[in-house]
Protein backbone atom coordinates (compact mmCIF):
# COMPACT_ATOMS: atom_id res chain seq x y z
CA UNK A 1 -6.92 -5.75 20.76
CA UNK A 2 -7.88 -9.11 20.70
CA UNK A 3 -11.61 -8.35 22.15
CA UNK A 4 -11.66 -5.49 19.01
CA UNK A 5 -11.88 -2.41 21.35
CA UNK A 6 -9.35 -1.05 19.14
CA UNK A 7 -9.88 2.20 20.83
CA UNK A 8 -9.40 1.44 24.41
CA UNK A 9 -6.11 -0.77 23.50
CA UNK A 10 -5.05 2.04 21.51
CA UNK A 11 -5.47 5.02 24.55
CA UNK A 12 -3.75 1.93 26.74
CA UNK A 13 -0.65 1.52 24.28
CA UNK A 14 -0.03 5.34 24.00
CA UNK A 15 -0.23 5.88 27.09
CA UNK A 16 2.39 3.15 28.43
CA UNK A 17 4.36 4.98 25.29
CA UNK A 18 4.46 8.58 26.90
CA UNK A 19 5.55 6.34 29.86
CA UNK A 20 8.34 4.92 28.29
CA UNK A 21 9.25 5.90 24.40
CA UNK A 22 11.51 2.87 23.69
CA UNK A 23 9.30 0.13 25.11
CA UNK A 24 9.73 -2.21 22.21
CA UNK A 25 6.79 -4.40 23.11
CA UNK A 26 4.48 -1.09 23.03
CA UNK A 27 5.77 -0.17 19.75
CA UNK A 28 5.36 -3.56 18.16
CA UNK A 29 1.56 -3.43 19.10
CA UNK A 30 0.68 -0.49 18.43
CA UNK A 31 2.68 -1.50 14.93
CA UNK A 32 0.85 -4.46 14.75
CA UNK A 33 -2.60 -2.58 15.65
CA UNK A 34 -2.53 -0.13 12.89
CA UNK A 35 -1.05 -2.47 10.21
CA UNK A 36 -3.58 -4.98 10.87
CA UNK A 37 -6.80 -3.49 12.67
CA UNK A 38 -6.68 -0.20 11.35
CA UNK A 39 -4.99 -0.23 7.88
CA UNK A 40 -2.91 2.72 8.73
CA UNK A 41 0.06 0.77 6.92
CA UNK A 42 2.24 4.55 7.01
CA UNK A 43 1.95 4.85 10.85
CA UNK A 44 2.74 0.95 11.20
CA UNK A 45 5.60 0.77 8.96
CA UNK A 46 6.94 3.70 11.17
CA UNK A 47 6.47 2.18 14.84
CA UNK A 48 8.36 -0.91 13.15
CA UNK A 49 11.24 1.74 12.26
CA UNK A 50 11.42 2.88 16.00
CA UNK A 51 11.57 -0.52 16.82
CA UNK A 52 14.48 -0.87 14.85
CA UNK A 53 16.34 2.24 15.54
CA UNK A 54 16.30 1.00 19.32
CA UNK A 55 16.75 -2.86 18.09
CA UNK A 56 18.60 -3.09 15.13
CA UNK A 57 18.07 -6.98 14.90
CA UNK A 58 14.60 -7.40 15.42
CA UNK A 59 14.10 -9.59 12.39
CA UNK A 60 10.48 -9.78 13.61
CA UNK A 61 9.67 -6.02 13.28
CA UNK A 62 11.96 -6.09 10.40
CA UNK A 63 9.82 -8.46 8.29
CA UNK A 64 6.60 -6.41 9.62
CA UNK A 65 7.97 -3.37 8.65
CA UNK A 66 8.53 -5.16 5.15
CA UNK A 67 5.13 -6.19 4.84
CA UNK A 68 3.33 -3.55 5.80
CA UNK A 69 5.51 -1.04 3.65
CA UNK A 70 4.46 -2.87 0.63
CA UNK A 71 0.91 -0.87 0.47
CA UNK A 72 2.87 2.46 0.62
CA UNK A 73 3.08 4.53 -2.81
CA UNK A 74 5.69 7.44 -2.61
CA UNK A 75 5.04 10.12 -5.33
């Protein structure tokens, strides 16, 4: 991510996820990589939920989750 090969981190990331579904570092970047690289604030603010469902007192991912959940519109 940090180099901006958002596409090669992003194959990386999902596939350490199918390797392990609750790795809460893996969720948290791939959080933080479609929040902030890819402005898919929906699909962030939901990797920051499974973060939460696993680690209830992540006040990190909580405050993520937060911010990111703020460019959402529900009809």
């Amino acid at each position: 991510m940090e180099m901006l090969d958002i596409d090669k981190a992003e194959s990386i990331l999902l596939e350490m996820l199918e390797e392990d579904a609750n790795c809460i570092p893996v969720l948290n970047n791939l959080a933080h990589m479609n929040g902030r690289y890819l402005s898919d604030f929906e699909k962030a603010v939901e990797y920051y939920e499974r973060v939460l469902e696993i680690e209830p007192d992540n006040a990190w991912a909580r405050d993520e989750r937060r911010r990111y959940a703020r460019y959402l519109t529900y009809d």
